[in-house]
PDB file of N, CA and C in Angstrom:
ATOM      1  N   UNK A   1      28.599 122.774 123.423  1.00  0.00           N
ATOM      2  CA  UNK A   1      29.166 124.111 123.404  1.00  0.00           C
ATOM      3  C   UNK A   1      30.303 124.133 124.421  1.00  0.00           C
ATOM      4  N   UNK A   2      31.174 124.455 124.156  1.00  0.00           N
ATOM      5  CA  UNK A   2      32.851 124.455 124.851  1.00  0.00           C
ATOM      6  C   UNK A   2      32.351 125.991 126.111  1.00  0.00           C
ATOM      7  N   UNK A   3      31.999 126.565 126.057  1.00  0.00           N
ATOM      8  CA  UNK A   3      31.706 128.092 127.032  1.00  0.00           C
ATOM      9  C   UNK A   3      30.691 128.579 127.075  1.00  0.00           C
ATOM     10  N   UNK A   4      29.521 128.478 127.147  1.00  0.00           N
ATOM     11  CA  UNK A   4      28.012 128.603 127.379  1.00  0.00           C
ATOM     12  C   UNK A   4      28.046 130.027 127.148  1.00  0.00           C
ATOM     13  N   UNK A   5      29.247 130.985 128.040  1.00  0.00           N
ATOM     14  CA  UNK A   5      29.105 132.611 128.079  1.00  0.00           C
ATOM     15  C   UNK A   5      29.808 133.419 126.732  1.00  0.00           C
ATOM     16  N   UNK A   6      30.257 132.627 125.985  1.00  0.00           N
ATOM     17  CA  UNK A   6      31.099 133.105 124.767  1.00  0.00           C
ATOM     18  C   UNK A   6      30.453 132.186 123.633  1.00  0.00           C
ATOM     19  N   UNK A   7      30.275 133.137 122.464  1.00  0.00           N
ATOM     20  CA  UNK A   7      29.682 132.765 121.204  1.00  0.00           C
ATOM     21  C   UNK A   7      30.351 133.706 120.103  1.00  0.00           C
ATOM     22  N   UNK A   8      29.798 133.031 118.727  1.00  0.00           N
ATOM     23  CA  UNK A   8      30.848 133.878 118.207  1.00  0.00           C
ATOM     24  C   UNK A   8      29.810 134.162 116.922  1.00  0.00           C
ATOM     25  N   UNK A   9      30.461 135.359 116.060  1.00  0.00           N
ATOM     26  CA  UNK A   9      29.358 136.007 115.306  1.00  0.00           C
ATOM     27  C   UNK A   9      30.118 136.303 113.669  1.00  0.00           C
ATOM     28  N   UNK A  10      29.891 135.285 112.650  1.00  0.00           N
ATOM     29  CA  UNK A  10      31.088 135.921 111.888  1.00  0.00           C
ATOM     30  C   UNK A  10      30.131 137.147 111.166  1.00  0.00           C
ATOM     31  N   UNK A  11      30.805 138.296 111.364  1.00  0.00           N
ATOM     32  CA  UNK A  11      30.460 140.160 111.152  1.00  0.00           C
ATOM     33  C   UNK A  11      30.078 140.084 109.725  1.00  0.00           C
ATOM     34  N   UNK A  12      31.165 139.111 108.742  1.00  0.00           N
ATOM     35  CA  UNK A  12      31.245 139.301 107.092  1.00  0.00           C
ATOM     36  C   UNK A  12      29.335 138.801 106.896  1.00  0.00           C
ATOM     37  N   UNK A  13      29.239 137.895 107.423  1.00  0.00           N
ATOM     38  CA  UNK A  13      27.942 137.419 106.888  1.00  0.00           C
ATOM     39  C   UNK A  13      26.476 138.299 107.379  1.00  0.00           C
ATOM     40  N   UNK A  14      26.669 139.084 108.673  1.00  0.00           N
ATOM     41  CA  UNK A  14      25.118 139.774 108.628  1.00  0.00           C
ATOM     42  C   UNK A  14      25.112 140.924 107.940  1.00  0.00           C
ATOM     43  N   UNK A  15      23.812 140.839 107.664  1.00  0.00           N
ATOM     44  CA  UNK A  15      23.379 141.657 106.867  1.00  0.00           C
ATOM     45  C   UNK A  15      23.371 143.652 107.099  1.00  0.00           C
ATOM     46  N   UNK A  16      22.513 144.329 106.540  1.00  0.00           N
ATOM     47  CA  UNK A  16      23.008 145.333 107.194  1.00  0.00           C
ATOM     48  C   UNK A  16      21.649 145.596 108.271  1.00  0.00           C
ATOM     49  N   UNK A  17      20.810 145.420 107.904  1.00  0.00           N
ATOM     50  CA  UNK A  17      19.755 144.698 108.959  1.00  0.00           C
ATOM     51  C   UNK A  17      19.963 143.904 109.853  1.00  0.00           C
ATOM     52  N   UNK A  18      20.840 143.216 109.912  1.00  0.00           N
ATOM     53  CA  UNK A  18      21.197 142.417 110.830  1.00  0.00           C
ATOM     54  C   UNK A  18      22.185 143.628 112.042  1.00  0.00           C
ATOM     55  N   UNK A  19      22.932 144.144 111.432  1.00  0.00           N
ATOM     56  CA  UNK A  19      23.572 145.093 112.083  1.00  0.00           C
ATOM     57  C   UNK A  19      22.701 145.770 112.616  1.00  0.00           C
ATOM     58  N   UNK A  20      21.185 147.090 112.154  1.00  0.00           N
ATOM     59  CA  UNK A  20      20.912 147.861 112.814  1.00  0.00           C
ATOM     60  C   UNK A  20      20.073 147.066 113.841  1.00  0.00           C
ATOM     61  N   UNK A  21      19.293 145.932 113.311  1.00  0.00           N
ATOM     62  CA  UNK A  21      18.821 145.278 114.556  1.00  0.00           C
ATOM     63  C   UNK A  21      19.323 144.768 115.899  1.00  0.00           C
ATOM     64  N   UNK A  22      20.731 144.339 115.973  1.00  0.00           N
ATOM     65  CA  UNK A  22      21.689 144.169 117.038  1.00  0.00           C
ATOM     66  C   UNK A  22      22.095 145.778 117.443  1.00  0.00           C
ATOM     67  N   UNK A  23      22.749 146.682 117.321  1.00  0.00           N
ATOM     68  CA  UNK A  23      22.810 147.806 117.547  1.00  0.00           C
ATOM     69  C   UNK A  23      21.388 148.637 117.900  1.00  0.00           C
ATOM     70  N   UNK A  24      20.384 148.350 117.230  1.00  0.00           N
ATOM     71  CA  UNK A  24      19.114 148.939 118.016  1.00  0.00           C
ATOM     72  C   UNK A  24      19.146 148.343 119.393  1.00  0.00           C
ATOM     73  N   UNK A  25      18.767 147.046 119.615  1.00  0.00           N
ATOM     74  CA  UNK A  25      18.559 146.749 120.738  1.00  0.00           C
ATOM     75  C   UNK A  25      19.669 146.735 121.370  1.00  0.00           C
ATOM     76  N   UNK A  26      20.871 146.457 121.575  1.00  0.00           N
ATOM     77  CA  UNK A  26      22.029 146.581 122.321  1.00  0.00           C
ATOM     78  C   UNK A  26      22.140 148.205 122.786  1.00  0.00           C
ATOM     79  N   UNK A  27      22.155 148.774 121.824  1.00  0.00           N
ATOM     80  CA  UNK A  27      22.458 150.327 122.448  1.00  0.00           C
ATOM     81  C   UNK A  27      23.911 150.630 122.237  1.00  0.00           C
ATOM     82  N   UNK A  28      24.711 149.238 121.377  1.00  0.00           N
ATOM     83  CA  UNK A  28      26.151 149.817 121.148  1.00  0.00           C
ATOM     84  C   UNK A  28      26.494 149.321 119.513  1.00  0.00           C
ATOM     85  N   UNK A  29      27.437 150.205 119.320  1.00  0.00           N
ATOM     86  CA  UNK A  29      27.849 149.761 117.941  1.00  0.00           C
ATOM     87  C   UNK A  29      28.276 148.966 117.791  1.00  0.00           C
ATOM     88  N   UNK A  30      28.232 148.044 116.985  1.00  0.00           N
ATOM     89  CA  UNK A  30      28.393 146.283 116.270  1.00  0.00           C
ATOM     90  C   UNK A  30      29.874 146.537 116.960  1.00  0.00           C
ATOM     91  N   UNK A  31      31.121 147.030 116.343  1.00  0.00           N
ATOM     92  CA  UNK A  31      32.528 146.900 116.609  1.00  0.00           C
ATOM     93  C   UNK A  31      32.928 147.048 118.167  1.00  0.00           C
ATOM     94  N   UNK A  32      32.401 147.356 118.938  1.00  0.00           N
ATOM     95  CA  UNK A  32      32.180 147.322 120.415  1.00  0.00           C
ATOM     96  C   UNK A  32      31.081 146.519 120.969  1.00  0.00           C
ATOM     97  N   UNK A  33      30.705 145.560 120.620  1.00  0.00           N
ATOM     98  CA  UNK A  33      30.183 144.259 121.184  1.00  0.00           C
ATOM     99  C   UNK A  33      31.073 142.881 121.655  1.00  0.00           C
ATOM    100  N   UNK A  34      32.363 143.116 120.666  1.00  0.00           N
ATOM    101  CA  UNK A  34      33.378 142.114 121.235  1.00  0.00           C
ATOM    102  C   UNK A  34      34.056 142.057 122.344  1.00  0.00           C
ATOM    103  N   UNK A  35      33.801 143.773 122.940  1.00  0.00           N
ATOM    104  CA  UNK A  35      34.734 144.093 123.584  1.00  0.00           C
ATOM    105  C   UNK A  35      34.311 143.531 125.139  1.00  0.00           C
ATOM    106  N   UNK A  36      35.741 142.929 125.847  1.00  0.00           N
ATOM    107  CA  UNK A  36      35.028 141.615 126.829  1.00  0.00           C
ATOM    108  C   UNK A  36      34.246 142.809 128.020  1.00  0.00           C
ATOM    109  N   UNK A  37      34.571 143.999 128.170  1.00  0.00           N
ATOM    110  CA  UNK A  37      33.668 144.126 129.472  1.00  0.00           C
ATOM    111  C   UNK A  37      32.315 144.662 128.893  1.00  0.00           C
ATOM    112  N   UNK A  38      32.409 144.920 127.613  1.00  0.00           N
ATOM    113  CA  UNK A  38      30.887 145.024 127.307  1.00  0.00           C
ATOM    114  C   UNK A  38      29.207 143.828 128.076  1.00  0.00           C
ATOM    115  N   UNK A  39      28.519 144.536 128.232  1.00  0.00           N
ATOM    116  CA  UNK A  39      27.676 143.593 128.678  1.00  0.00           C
ATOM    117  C   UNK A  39      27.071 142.595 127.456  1.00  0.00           C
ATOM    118  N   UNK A  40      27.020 141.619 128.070  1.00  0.00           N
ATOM    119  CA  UNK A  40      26.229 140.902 127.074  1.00  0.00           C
ATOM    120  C   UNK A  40      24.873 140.058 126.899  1.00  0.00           C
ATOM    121  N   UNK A  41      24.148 140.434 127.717  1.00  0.00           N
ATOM    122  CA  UNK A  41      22.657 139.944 127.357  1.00  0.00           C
ATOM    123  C   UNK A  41      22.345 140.866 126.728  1.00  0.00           C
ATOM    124  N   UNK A  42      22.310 141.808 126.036  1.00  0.00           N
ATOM    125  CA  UNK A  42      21.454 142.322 124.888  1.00  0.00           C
ATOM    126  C   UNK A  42      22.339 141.502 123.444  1.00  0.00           C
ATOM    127  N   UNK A  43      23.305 141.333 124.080  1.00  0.00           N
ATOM    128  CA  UNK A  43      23.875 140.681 122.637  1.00  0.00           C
ATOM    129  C   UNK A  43      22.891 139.432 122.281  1.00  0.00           C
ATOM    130  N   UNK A  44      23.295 139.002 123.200  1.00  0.00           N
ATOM    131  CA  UNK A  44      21.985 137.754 122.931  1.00  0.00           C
ATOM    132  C   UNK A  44      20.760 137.571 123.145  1.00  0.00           C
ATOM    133  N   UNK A  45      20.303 138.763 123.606  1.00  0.00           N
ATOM    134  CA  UNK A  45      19.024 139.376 123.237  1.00  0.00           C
ATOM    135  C   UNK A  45      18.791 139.338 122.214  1.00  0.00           C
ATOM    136  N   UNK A  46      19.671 140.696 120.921  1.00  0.00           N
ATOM    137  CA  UNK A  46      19.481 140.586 119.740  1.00  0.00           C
ATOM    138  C   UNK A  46      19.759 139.446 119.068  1.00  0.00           C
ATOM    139  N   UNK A  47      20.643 138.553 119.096  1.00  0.00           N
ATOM    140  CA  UNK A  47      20.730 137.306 118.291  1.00  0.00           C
ATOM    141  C   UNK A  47      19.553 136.402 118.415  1.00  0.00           C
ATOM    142  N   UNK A  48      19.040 136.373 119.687  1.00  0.00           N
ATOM    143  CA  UNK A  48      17.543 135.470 119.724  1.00  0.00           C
ATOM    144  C   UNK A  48      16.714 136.097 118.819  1.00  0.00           C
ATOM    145  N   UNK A  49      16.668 136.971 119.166  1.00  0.00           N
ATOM    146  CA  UNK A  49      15.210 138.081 118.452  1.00  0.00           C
ATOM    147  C   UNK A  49      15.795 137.774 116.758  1.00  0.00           C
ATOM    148  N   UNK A  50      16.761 138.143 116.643  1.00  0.00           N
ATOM    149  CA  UNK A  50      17.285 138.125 114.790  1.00  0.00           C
ATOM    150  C   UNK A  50      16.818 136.603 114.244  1.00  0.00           C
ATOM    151  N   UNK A  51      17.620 135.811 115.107  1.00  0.00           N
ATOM    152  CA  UNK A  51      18.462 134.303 114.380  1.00  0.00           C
ATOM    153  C   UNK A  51      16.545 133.955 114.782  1.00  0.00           C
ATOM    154  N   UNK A  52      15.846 133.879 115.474  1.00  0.00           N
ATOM    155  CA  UNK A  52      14.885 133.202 115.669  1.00  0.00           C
ATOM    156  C   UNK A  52      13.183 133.467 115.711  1.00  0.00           C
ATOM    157  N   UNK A  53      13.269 135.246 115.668  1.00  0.00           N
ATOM    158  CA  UNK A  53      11.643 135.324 115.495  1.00  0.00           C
ATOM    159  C   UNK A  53      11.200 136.181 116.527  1.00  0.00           C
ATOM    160  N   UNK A  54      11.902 136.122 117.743  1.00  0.00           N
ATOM    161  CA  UNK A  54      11.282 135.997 118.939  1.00  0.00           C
ATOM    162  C   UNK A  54      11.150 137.559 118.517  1.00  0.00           C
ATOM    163  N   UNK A  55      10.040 138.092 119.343  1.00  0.00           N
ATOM    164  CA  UNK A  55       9.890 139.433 119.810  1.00  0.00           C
ATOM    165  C   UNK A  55      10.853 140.021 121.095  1.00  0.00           C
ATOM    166  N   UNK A  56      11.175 141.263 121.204  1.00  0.00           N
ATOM    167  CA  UNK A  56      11.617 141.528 122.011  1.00  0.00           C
ATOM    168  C   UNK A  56      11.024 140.852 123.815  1.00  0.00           C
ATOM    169  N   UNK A  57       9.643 141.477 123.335  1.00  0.00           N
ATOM    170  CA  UNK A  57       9.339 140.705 124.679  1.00  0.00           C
ATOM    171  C   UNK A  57       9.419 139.410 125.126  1.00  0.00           C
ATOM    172  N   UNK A  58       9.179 138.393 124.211  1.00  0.00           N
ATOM    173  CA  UNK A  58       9.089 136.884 124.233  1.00  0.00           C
ATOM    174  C   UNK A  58      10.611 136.634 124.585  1.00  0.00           C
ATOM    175  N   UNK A  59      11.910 137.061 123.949  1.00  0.00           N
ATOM    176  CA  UNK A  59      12.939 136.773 124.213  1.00  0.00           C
ATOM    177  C   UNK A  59      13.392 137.126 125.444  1.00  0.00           C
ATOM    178  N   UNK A  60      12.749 138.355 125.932  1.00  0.00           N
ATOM    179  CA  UNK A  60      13.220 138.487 127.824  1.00  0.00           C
ATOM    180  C   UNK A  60      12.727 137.893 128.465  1.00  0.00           C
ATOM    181  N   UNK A  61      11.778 137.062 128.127  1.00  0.00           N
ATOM    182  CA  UNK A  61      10.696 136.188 129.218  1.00  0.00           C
ATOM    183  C   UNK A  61      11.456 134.608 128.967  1.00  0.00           C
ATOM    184  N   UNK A  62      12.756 134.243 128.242  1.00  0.00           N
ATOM    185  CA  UNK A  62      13.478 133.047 128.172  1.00  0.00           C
ATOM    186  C   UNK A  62      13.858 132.961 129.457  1.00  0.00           C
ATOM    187  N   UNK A  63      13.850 131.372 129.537  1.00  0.00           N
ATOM    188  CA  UNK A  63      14.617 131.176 131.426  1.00  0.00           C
ATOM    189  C   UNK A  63      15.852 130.916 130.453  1.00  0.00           C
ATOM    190  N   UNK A  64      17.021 130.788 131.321  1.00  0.00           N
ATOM    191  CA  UNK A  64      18.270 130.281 130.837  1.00  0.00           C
ATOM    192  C   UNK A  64      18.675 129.077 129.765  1.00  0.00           C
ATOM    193  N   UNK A  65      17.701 127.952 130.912  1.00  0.00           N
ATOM    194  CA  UNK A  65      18.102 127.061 130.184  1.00  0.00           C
ATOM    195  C   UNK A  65      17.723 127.289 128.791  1.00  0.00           C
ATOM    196  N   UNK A  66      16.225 127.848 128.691  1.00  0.00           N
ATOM    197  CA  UNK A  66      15.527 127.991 126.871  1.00  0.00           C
ATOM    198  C   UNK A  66      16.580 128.356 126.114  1.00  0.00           C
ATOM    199  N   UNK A  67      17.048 129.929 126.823  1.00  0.00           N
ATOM    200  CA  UNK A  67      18.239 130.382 126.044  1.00  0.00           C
ATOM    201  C   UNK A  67      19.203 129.278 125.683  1.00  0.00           C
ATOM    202  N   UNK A  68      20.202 128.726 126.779  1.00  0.00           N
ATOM    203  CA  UNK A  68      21.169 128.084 126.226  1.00  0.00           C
ATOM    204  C   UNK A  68      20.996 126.846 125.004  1.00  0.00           C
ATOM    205  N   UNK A  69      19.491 126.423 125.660  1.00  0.00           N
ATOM    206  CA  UNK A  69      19.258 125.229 124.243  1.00  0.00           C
ATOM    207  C   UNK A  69      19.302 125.943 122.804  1.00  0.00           C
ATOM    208  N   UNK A  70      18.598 127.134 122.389  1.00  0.00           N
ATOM    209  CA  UNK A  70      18.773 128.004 121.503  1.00  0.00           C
ATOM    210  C   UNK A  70      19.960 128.515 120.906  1.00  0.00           C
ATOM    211  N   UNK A  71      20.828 128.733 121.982  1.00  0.00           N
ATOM    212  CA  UNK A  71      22.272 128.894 121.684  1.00  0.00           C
ATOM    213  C   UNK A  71      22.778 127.621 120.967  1.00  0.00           C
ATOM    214  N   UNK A  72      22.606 126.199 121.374  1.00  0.00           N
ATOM    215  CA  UNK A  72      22.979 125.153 121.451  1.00  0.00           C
ATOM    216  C   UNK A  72      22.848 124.844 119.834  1.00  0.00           C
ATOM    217  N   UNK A  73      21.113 125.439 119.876  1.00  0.00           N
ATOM    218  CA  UNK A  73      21.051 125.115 118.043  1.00  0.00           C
ATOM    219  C   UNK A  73      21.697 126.091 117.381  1.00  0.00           C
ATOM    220  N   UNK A  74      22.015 126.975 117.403  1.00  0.00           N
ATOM    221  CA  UNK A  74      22.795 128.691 116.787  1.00  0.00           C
ATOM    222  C   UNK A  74      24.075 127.929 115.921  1.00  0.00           C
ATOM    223  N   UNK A  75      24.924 127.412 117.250  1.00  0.00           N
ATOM    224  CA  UNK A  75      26.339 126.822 117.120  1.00  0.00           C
ATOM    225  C   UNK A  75      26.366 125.595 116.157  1.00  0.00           C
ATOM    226  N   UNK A  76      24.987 124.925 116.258  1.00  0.00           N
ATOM    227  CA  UNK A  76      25.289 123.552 115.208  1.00  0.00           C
ATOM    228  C   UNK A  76      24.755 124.229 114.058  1.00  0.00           C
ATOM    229  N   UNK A  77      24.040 125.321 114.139  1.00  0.00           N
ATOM    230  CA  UNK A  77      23.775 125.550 112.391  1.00  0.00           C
ATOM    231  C   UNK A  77      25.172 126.167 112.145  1.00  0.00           C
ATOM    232  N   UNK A  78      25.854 126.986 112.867  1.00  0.00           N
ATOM    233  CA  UNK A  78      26.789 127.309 112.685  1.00  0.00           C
ATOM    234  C   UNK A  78      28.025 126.344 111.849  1.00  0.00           C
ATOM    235  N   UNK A  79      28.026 125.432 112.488  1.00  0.00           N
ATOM    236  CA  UNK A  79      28.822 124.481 112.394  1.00  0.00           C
ATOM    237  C   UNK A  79      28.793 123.994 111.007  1.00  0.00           C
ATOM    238  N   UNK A  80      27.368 123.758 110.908  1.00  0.00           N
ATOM    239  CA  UNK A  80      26.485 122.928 110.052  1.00  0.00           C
ATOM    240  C   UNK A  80      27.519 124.283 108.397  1.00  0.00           C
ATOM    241  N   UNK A  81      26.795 125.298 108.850  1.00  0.00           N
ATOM    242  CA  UNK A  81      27.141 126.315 107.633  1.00  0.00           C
ATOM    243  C   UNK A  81      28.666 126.326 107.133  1.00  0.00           C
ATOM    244  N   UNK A  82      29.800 125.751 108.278  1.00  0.00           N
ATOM    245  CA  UNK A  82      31.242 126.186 107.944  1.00  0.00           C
ATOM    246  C   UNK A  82      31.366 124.938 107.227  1.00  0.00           C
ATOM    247  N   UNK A  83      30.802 123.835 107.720  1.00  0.00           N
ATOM    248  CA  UNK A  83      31.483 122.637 107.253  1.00  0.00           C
ATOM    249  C   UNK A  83      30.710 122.486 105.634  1.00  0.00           C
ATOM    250  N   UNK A  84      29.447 123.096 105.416  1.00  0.00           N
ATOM    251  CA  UNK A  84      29.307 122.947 104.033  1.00  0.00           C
ATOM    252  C   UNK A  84      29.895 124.052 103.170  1.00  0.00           C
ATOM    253  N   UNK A  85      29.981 125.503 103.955  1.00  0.00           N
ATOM    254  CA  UNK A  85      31.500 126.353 102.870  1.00  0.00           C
ATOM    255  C   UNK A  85      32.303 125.236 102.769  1.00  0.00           C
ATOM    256  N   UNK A  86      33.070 124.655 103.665  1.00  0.00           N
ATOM    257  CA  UNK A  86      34.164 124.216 103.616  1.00  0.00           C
ATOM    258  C   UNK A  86      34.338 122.883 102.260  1.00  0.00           C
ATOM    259  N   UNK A  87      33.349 122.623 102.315  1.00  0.00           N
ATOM    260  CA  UNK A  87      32.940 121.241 101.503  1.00  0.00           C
ATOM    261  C   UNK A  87      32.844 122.162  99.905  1.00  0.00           C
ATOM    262  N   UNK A  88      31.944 123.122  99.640  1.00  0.00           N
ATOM    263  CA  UNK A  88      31.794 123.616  98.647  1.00  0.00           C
ATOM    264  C   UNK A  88      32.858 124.370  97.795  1.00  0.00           C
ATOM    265  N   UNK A  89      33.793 124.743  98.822  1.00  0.00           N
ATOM    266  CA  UNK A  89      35.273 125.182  98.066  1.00  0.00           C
ATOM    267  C   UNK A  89      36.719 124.295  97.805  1.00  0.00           C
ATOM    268  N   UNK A  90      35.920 122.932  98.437  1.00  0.00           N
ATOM    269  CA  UNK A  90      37.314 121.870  98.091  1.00  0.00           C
ATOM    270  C   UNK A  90      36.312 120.847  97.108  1.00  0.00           C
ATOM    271  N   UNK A  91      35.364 121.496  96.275  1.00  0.00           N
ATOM    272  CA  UNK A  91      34.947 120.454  95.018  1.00  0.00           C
ATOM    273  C   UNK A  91      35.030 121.284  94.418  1.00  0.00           C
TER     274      UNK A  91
END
């Protein structure tokens, strides 16, 4: 991961559940989550809790490092997902 504190979220793909669940727990609307002085551990609060299962509580009880390894896998599925769009629209 190139910035441990910056991640990125493409908006087109969650769901609309995905939206009220990040906006429930954040406390801000999806389009003001980018914004840089926004805080951001609930952001990744909600992305643990969404992308992975966790309960609210289980996800505040992560030490860092748990988090960042979690992050670590986020970005390669990520990765994983662009490079097979990418593959699926040049066959």
């Amino acid at each position: 991961m190139d910035n441990p504190e910056v991640f990125s979220i493409d908006i087109e793909s969650l769901t609309i559940d995905d939206i009220e669940t990040i906006e429930d727990i954040t406390g801000f609307a999806i389009d003001k989550l980018g914004d840089p002085d926004m805080p951001k551990g609930k952001m990744t609060l909600a992305r643990v809790v969404k992308q992975f299962g966790f309960t609210l509580t289980e996800a505040r009880q992560l030490r860092l490092y748990e988090l960042n390894a979690l992050i670590d896998v986020i970005d390669a599925e990520d990765k994983r997902a662009a490079r097979s769009e990418r593959n699926q629209r040049s066959t």
